[in-house]
C-alpha atoms as a PDB file:
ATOM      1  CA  UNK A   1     -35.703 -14.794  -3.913  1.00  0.00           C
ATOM      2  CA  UNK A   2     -33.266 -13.587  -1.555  1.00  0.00           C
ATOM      3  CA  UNK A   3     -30.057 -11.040  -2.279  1.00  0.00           C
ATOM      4  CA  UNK A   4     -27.091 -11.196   0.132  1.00  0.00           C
ATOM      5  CA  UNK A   5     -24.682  -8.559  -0.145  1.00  0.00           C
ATOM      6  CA  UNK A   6     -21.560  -9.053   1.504  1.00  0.00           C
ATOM      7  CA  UNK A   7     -18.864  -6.849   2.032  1.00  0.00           C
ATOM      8  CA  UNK A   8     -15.489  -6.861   4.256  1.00  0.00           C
ATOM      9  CA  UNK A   9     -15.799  -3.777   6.023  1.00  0.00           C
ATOM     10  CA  UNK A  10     -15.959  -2.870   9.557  1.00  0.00           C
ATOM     11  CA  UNK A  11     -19.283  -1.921  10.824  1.00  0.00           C
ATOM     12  CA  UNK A  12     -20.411   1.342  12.037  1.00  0.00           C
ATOM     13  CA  UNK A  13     -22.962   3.685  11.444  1.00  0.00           C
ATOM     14  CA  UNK A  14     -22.682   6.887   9.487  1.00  0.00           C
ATOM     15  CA  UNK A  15     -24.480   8.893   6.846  1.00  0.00           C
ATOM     16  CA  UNK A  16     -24.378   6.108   4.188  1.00  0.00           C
ATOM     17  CA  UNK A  17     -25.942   3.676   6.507  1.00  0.00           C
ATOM     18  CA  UNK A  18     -28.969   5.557   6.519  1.00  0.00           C
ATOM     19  CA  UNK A  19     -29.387   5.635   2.953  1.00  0.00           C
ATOM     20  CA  UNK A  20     -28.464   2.278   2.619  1.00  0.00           C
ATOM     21  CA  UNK A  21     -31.283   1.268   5.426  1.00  0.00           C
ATOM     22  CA  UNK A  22     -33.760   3.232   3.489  1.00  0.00           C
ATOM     23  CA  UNK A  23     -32.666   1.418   0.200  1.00  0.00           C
ATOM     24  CA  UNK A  24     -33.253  -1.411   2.019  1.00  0.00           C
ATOM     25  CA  UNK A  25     -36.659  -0.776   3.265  1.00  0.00           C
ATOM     26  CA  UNK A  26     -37.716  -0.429  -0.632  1.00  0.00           C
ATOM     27  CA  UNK A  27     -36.633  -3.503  -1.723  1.00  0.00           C
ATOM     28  CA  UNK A  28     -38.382  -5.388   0.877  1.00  0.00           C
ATOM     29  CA  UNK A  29     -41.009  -4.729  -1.200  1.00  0.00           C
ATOM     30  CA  UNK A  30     -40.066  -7.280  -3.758  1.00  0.00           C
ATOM     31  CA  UNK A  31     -37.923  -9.692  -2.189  1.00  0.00           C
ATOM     32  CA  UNK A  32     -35.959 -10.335   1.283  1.00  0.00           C
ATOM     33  CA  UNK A  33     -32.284  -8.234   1.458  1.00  0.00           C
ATOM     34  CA  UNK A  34     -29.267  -8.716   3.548  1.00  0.00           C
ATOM     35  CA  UNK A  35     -26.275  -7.005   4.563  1.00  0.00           C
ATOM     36  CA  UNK A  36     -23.834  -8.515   5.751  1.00  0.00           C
ATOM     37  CA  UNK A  37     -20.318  -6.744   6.918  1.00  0.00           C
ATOM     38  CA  UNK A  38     -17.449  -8.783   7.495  1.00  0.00           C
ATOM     39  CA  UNK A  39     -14.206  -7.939   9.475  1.00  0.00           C
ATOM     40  CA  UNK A  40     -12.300  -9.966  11.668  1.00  0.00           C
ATOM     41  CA  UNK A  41      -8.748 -10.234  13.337  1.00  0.00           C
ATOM     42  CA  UNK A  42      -7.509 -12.149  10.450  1.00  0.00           C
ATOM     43  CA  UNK A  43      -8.793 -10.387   7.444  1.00  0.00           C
ATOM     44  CA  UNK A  44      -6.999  -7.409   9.771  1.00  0.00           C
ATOM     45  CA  UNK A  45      -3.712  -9.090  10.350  1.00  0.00           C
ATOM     46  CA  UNK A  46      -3.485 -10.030   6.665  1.00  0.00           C
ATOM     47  CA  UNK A  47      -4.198  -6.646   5.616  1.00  0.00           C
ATOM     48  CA  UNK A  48      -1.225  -5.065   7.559  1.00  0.00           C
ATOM     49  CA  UNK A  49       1.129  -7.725   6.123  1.00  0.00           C
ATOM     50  CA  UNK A  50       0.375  -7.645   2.378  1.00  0.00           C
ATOM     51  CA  UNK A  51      -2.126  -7.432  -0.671  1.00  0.00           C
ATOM     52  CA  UNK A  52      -2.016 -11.239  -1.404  1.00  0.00           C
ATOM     53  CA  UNK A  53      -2.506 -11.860   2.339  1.00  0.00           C
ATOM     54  CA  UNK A  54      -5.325  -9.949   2.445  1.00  0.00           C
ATOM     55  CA  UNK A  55      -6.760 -11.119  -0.844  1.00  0.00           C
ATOM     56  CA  UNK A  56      -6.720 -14.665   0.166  1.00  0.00           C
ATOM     57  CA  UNK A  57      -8.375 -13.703   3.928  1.00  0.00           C
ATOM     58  CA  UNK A  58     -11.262 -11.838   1.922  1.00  0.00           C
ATOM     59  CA  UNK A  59     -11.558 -15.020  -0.128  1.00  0.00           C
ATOM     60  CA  UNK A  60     -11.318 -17.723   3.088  1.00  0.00           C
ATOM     61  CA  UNK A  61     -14.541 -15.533   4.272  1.00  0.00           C
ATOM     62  CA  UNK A  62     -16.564 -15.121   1.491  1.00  0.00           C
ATOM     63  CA  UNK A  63     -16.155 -18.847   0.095  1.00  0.00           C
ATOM     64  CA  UNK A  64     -18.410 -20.496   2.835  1.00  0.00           C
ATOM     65  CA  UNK A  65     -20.773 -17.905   2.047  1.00  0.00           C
ATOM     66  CA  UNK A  66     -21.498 -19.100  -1.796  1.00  0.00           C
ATOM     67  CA  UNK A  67     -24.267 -20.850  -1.800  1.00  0.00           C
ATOM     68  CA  UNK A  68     -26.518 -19.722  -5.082  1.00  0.00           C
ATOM     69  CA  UNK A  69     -25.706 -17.398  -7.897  1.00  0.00           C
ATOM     70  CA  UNK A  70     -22.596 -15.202  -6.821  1.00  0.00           C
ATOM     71  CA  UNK A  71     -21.894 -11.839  -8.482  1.00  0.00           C
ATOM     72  CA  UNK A  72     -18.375 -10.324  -7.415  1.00  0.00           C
ATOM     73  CA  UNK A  73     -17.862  -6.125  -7.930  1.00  0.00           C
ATOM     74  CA  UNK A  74     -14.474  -6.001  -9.448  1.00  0.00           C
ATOM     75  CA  UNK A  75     -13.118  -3.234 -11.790  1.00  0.00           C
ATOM     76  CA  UNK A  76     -12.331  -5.459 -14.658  1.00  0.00           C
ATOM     77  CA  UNK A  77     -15.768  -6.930 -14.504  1.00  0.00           C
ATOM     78  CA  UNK A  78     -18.278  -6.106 -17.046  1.00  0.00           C
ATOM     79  CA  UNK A  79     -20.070  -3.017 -16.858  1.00  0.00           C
ATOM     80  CA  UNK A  80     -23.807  -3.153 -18.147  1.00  0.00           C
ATOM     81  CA  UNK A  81     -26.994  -0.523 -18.006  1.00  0.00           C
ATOM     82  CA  UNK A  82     -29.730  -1.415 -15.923  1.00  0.00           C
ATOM     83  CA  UNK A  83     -31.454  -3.857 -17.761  1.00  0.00           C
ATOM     84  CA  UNK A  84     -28.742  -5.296 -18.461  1.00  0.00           C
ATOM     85  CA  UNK A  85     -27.915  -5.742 -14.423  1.00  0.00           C
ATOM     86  CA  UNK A  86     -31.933  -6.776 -13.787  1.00  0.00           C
ATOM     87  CA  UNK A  87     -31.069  -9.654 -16.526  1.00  0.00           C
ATOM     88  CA  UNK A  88     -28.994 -11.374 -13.027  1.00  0.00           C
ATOM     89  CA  UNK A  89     -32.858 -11.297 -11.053  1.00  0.00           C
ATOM     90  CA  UNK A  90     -34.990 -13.946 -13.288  1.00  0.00           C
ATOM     91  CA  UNK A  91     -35.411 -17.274 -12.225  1.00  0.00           C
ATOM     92  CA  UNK A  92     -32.705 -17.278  -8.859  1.00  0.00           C
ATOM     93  CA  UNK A  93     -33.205 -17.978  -5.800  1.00  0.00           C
ATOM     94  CA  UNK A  94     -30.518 -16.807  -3.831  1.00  0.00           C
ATOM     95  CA  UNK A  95     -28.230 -13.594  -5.199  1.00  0.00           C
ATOM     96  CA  UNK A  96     -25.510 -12.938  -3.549  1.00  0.00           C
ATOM     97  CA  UNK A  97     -23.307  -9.793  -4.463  1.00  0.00           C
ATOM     98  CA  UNK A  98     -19.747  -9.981  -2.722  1.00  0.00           C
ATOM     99  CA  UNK A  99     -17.298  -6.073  -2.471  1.00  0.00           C
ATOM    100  CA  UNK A 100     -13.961  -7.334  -1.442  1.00  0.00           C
ATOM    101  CA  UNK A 101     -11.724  -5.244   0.794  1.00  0.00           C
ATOM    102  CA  UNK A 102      -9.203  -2.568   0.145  1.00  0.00           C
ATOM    103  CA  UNK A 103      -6.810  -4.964  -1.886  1.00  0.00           C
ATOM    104  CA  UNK A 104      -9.975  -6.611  -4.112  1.00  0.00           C
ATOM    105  CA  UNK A 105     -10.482 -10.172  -5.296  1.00  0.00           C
ATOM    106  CA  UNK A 106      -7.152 -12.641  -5.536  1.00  0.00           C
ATOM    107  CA  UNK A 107      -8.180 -14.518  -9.230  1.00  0.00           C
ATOM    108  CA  UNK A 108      -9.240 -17.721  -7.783  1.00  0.00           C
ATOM    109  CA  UNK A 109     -12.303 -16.534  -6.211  1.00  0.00           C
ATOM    110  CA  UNK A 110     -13.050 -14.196  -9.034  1.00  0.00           C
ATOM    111  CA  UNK A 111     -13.042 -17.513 -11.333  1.00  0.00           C
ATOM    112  CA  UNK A 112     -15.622 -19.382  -8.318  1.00  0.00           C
ATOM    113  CA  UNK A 113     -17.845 -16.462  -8.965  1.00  0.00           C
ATOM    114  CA  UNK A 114     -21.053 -17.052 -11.423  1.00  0.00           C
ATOM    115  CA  UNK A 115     -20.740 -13.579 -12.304  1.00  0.00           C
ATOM    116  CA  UNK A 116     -18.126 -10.539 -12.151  1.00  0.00           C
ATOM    117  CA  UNK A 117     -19.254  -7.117 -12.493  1.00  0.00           C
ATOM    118  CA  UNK A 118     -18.273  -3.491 -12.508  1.00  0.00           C
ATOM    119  CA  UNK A 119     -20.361  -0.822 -11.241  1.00  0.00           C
ATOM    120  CA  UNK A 120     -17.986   1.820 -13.039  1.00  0.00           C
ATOM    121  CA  UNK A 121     -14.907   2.636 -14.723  1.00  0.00           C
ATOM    122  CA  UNK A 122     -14.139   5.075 -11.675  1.00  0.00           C
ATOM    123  CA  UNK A 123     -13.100   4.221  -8.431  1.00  0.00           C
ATOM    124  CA  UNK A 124     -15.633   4.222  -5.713  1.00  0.00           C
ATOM    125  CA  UNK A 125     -15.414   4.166  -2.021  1.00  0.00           C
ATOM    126  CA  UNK A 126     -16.805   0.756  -0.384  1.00  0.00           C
ATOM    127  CA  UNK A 127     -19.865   3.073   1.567  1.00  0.00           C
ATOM    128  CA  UNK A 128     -20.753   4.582  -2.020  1.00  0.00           C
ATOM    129  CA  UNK A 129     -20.221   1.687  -3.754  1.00  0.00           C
ATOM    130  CA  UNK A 130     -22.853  -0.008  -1.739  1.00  0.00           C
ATOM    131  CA  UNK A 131     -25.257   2.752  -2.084  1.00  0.00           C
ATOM    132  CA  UNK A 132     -25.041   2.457  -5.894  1.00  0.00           C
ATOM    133  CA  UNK A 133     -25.419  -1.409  -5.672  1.00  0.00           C
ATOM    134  CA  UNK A 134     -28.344  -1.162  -3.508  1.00  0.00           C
ATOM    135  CA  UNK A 135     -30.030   1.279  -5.777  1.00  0.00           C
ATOM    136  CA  UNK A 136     -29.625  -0.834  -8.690  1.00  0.00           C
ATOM    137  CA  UNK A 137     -30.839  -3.873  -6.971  1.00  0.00           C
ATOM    138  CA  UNK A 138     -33.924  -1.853  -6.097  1.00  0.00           C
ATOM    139  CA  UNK A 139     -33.891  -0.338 -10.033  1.00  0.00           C
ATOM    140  CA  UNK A 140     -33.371  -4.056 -11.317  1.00  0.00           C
ATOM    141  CA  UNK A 141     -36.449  -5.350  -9.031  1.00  0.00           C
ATOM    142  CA  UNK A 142     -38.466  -2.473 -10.273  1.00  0.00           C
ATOM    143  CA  UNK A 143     -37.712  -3.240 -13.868  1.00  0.00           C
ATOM    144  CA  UNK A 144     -38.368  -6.957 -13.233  1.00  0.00           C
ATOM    145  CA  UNK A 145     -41.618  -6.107 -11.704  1.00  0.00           C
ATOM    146  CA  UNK A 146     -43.260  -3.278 -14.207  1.00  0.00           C
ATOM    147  CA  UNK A 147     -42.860  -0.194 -11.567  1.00  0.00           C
ATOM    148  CA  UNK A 148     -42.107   2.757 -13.262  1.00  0.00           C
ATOM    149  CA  UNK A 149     -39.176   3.773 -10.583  1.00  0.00           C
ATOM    150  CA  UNK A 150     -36.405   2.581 -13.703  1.00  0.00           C
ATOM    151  CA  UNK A 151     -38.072   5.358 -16.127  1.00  0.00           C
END
């Protein structure tokens, strides 16, 4: 198996990084992770002309990227405990989560997407958001493989 999780964000390093680096170091133990960050001079452009603008430049990035079983983080998506979330790890190859930008998902790729989930009712920043996805992965690969970490 291998999880992708992409996010449109610029990249830099701060306290959140490190956590998410260390969250990353556990999982390796089950499977191979990614992170990938994505921010370019369009996805900036469109974002400093409007929300649909920018909604369809987070979509023109993240389509060539779906290739296996996508999960988008949306607010309307469904929320679900952990087993619930470790449900999305059997029998996939590759997992790829997608975070859009500040303006979210335009409908169209929210519809492309296997799966659309949300972590929370509240509102998260896109560095804590992360961290919670990436402990959940971990928590789902933990409860997939019999480690006691999900207790």
């Amino acid at each position: 198996m291998k999880i992708n999780v992409y996010s449109i964000e610029k990249k830099n390093s701060d306290y959140y990084t490190k956590i998410i680096e260390n969250q990353k170091k556990m999982i390796q133990k089950y499977t191979k992770v990614e992170e990938i960050m994505i921010f370019n001079k369009k996805i900036s452009s469109a974002q400093n002309r409007d929300a649909i603008m920018a909604k369809e430049s987070y979509s023109e990035a993240f389509i060539p990227k779906m290739n296996g079983y996508n999960v988008a983080l949306h607010p309307t998506g469904k929320e679900m405990d952990s087993f619930e979330f470790s449900e999305n790890f059997a029998n996939i190859v590759t997992l790829n989560f997608f975070i859009a930008g500040a303006y979210g998902f335009d409908e169209q790729f929210l519809k492309k997407c296997d799966k659309v989930i949300s972590l929370s009712k509240l509102t998260f920043s896109h560095k804590i958001a992360k961290v919670i996805l990436f402990e959940q992965i971990f928590r789902a690969l933990s409860i997939v493989n019999n480690h006691p970490y999900h207790k």
